[in-house]
Protein backbone atom coordinates (compact mmCIF):
# COMPACT_ATOMS: atom_id res chain seq x y z
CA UNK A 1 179.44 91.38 79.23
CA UNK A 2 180.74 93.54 81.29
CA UNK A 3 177.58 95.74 83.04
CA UNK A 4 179.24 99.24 83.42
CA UNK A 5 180.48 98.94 79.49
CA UNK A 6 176.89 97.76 78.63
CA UNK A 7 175.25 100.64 80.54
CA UNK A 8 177.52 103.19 78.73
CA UNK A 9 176.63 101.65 75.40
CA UNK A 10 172.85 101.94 76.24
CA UNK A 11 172.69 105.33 77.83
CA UNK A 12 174.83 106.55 74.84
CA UNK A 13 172.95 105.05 71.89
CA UNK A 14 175.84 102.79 70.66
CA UNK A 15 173.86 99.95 71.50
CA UNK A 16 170.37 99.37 70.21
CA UNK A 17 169.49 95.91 70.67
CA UNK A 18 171.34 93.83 73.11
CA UNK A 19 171.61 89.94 73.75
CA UNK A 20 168.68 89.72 76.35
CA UNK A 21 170.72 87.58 78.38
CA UNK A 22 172.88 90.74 79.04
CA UNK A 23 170.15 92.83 79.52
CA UNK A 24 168.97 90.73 82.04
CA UNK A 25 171.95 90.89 83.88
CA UNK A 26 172.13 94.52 84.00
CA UNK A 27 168.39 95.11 84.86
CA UNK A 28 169.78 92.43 87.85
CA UNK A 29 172.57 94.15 89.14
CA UNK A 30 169.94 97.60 89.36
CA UNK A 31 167.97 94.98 91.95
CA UNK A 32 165.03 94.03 89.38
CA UNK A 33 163.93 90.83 88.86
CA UNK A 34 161.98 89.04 86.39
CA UNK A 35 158.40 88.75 87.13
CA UNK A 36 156.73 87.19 84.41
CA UNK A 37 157.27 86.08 80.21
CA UNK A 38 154.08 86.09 78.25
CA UNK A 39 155.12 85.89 74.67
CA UNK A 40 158.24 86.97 73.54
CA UNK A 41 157.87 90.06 76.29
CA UNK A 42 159.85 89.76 79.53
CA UNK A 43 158.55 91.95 82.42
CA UNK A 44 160.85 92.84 85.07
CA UNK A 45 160.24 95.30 88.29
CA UNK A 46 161.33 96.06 91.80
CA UNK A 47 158.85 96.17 95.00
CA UNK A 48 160.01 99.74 95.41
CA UNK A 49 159.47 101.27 92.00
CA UNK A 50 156.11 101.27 90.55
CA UNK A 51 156.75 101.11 87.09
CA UNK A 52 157.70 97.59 85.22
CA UNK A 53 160.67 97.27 82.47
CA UNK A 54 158.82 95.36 79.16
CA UNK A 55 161.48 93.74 77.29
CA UNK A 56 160.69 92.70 74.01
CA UNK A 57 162.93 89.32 72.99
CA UNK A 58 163.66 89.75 69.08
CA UNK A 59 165.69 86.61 68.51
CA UNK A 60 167.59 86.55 71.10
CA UNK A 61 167.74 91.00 71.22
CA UNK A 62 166.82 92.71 74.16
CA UNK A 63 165.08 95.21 71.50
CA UNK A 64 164.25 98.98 71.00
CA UNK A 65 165.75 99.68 74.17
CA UNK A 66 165.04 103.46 75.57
């Protein structure tokens, strides 16, 4: 998917839960990377921001996404 047309979904509420695979990719192409899966949770960060991204995987859904 196309990131730009993802973000806009996201940012505007038209998209709730994503395929993870996509959300992925966008968290990527902000310059985070994945760090670690325990469970169905994927944790992704950046050395220069403190705070982690916790992405719940619901089947395959990137979900609740805020």
């Amino acid at each position: 998917m196309n990131r730009k047309k993802l973000l806009a979904g996201i940012t505007q509420g038209a998209a709730k839960n994503v395929p993870l695979n996509d959300f992925t990719n966008l968290a990527e192409g902000f310059g985070f990377s994945l760090i670690r899966v325990r469970g169905s949770h994927h944790v992704c960060g950046r050395s220069d921001i403190r705070e982690l991204v916790n992405v719940p995987n619901v089947s395959g859904q990137a979900s609740r996404i805020r």
